[in-house]
N, C-alpha and C. Protein backbone atom coordinates (compact mmCIF):
# COMPACT_ATOMS: atom_id res chain seq x y z
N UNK A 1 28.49 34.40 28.97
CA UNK A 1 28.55 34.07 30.39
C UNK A 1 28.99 32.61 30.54
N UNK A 2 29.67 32.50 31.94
CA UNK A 2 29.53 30.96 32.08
C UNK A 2 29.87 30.62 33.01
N UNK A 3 29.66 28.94 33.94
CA UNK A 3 29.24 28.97 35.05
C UNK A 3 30.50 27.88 35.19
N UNK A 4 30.96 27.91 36.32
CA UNK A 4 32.17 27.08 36.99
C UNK A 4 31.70 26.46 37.87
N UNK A 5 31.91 25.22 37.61
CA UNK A 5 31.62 24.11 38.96
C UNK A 5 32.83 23.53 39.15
N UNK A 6 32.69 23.32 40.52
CA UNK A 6 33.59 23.10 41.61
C UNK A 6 33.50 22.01 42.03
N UNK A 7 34.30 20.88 41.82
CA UNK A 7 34.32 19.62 42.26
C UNK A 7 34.96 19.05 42.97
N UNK A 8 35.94 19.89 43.56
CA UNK A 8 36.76 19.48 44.65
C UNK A 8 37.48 20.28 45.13
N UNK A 9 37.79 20.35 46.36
CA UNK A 9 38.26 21.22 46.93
C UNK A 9 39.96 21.59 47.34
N UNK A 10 40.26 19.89 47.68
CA UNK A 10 41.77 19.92 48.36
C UNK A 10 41.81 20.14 49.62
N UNK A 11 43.11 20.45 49.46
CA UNK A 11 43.21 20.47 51.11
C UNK A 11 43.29 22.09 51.52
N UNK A 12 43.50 22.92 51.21
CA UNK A 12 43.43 24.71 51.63
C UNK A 12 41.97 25.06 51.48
N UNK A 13 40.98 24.61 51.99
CA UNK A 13 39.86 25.15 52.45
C UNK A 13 39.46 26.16 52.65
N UNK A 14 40.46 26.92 53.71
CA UNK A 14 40.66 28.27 53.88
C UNK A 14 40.27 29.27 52.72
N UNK A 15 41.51 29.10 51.67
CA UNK A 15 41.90 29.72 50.90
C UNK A 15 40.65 29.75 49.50
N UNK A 16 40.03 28.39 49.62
CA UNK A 16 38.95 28.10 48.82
C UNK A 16 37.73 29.12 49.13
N UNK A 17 37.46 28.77 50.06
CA UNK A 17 36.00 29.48 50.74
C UNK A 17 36.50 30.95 50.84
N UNK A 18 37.51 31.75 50.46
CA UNK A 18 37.92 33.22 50.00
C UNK A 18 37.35 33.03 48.61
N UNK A 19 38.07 32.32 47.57
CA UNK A 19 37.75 32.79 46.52
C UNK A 19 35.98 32.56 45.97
N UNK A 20 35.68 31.20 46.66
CA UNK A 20 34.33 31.59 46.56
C UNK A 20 33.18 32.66 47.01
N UNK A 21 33.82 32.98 47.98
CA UNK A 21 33.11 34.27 48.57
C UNK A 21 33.28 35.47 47.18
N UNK A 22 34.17 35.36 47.00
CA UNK A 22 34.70 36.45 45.95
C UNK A 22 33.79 36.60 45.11
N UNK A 23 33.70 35.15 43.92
CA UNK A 23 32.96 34.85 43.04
C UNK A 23 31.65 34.99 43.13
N UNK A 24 31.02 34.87 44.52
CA UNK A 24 30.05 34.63 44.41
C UNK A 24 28.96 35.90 44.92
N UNK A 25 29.77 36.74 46.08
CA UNK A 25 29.35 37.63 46.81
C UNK A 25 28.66 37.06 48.51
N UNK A 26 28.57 35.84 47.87
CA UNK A 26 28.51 35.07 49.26
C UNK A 26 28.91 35.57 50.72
N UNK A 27 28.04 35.19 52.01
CA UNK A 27 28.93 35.35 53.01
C UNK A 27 29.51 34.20 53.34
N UNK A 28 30.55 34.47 54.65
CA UNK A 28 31.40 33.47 54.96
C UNK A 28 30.73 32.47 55.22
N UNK A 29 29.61 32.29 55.91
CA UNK A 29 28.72 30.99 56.22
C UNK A 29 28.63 30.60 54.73
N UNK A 30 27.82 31.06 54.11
CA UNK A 30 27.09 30.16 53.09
C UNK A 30 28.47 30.00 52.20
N UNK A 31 29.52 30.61 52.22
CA UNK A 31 30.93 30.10 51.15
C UNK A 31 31.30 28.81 51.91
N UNK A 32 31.45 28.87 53.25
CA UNK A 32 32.06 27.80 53.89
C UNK A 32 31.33 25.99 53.93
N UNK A 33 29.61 26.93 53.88
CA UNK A 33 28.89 25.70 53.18
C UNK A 33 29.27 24.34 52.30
N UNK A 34 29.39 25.87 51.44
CA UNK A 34 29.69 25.16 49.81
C UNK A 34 30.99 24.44 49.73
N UNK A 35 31.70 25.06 50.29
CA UNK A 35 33.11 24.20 50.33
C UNK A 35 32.80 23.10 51.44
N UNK A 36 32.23 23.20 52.10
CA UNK A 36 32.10 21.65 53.29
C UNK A 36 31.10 20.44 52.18
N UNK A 37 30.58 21.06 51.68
CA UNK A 37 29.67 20.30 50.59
C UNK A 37 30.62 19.39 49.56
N UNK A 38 31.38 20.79 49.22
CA UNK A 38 31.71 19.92 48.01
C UNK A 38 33.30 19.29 48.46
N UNK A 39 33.78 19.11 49.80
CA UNK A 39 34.82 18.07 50.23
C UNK A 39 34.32 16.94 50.65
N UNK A 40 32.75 17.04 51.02
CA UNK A 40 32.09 16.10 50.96
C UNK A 40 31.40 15.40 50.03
N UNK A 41 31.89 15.59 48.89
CA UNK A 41 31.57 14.58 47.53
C UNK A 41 30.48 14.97 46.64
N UNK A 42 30.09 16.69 46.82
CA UNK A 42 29.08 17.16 46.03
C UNK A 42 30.15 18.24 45.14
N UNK A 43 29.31 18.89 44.28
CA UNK A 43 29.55 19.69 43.41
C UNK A 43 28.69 20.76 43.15
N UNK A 44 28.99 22.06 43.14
CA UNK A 44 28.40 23.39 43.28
C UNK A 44 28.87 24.33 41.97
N UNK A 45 27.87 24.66 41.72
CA UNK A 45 27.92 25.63 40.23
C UNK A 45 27.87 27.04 40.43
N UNK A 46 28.81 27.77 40.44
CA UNK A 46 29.02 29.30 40.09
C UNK A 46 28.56 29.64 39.08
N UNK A 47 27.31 30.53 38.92
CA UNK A 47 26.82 30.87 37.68
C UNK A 47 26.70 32.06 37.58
N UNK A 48 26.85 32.33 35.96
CA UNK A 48 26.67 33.22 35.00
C UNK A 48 27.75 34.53 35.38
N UNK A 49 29.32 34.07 35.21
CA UNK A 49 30.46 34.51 35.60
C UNK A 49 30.74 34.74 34.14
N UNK A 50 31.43 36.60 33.74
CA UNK A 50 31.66 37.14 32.51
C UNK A 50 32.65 36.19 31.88
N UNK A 51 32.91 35.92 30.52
CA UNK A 51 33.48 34.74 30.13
C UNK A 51 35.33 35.40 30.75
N UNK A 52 35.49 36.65 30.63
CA UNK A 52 36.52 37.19 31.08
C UNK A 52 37.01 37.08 32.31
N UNK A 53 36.36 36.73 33.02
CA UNK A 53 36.92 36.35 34.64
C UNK A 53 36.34 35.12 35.14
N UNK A 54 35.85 33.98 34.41
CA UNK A 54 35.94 32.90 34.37
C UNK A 54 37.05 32.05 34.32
N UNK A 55 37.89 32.60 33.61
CA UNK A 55 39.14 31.52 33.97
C UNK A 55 40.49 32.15 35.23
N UNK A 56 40.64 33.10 35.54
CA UNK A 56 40.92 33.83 36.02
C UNK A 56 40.74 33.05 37.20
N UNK A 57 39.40 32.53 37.82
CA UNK A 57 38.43 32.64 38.77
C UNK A 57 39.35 30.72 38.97
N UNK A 58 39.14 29.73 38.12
CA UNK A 58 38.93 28.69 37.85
C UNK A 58 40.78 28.29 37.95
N UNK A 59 41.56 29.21 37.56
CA UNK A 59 42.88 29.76 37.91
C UNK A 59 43.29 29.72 39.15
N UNK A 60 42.46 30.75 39.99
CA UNK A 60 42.84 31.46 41.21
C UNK A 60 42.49 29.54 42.06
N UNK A 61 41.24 28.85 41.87
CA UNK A 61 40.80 27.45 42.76
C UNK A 61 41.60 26.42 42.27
N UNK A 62 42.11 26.27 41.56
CA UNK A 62 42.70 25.54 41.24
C UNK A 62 44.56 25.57 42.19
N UNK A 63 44.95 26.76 41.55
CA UNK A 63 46.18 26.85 42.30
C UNK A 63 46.58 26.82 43.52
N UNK A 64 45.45 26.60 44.22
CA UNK A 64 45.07 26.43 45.81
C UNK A 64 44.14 24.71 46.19
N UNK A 65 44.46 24.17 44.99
CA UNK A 65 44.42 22.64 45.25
C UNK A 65 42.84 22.26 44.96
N UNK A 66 42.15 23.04 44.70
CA UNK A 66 40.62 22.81 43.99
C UNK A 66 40.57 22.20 42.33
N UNK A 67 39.82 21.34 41.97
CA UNK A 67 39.66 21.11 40.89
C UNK A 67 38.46 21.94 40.40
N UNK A 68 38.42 22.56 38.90
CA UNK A 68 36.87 23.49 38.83
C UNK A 68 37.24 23.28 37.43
N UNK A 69 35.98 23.23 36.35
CA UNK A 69 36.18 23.43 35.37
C UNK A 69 34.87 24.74 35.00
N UNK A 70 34.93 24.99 33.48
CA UNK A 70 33.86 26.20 33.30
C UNK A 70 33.14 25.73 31.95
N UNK A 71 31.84 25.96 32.06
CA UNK A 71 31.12 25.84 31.19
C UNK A 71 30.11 26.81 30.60
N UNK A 72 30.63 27.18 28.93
CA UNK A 72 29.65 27.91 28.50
C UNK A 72 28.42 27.84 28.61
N UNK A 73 27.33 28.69 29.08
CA UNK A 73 25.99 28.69 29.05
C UNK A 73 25.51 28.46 27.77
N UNK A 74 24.51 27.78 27.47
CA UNK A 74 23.43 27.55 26.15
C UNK A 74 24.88 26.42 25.20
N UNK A 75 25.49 25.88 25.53
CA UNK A 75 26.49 25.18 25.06
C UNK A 75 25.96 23.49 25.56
N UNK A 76 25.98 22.34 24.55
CA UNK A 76 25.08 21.14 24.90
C UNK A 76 26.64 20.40 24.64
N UNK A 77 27.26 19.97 26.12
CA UNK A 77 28.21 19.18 25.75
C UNK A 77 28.35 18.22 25.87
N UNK A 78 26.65 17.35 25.87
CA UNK A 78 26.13 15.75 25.25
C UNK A 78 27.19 14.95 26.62
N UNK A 79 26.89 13.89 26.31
CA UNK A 79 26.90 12.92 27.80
C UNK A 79 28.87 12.43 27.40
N UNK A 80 29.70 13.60 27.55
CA UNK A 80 31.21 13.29 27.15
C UNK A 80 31.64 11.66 27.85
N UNK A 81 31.26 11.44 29.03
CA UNK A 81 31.90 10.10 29.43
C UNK A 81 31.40 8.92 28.74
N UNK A 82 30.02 9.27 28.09
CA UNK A 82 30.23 7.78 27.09
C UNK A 82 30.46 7.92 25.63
N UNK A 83 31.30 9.27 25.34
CA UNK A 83 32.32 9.32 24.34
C UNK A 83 33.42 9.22 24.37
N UNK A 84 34.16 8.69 25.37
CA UNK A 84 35.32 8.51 26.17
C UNK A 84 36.24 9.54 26.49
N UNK A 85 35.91 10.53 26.54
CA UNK A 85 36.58 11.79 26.74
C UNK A 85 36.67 12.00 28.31
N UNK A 86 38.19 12.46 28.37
CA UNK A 86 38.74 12.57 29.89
C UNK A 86 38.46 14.04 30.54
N UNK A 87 38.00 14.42 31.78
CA UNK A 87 37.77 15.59 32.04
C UNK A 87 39.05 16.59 31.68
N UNK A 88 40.21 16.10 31.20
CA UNK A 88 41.06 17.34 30.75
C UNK A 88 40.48 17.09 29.02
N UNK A 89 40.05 16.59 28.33
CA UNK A 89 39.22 16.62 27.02
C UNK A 89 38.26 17.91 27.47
N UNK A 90 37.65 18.07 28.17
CA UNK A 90 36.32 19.02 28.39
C UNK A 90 37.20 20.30 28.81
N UNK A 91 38.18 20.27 29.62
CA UNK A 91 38.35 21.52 30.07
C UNK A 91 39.13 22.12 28.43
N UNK A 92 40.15 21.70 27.78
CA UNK A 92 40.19 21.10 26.86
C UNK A 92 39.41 22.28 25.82
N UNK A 93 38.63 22.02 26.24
CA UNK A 93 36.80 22.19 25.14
C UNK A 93 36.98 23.31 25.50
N UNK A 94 36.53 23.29 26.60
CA UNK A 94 35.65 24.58 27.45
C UNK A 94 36.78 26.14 27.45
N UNK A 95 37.83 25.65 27.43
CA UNK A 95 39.09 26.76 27.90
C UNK A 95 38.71 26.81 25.86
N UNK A 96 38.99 26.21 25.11
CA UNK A 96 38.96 26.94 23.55
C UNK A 96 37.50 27.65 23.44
N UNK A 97 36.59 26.92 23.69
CA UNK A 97 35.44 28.07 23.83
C UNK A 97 35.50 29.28 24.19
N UNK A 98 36.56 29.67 25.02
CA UNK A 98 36.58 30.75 26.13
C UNK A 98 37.83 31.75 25.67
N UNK A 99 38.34 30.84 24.10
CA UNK A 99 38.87 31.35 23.47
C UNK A 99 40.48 32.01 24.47
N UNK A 100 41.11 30.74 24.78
CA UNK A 100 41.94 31.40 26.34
C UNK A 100 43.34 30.47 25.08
C-alpha cells in the first residue's frame, strides 16, 4: 500500500478536487476542503492506495498542475532534507520502490 500526499495544488482546482474525490471516495464538500487546504499552504495524505494505482493517481494530479508525491507505508525515509536530497531525489526513491 501507499499513501500520496498532496502538496500543492495549481491552478485547475476544479479538475483537482475530481481526482481527489476519486481517490478518496470523498464527497464534493470534504474533496473541495482538502484542496482549499492544501492551496492554502497545507498538505493532505491519501492513504493506503494499492501500490498499482498509486502512481496512476499521482499521474492523473500532477498533469493538472498539482504537485503529489507517494510514499510506501512501513518505509522510514529518515529526515531527506538534512541529507541534501531534492524532492525529485524522493520521488526518485519512491517511484523505484513502486518499482514503476
Amino acid at each position: 500500500m501507499t499513501n500520496i500526499v498532496l502538496k500543492s495544488v495549481g491552478e485547475n482546482k476544479v479538475k483537482i478536487i475530481k481526482i481527489v474525490r476519486e481517490a478518496t471516495g470523498l464527497g464534493l464538500k470534504e474533496a473541495k476542503d482538502i484542496v482549499d487546504s492544501v492551496a492554502g499552504g497545507s498538505e493532505y495524505t491519501i492513504t493506503d492506495i494499492p501500490k498499482e494505482m498509486a502512481q496512476g493517481i499521482i499521474d492523473n494530479l500532477m498533469s493538472e498542475g498539482a504537485f503529489a508525491v507517494g510514499e510506501s507505508i512501513g518505509i522510514d525515509w529518515g529526515n531527506t532534507e538534512s541529507e541534501g536530497n531534492t524532492d525529485e531525489a524522493i520521488v526518485d526513491a519512491v517511484n523505484a520502490d513502486l518499482k514503476l
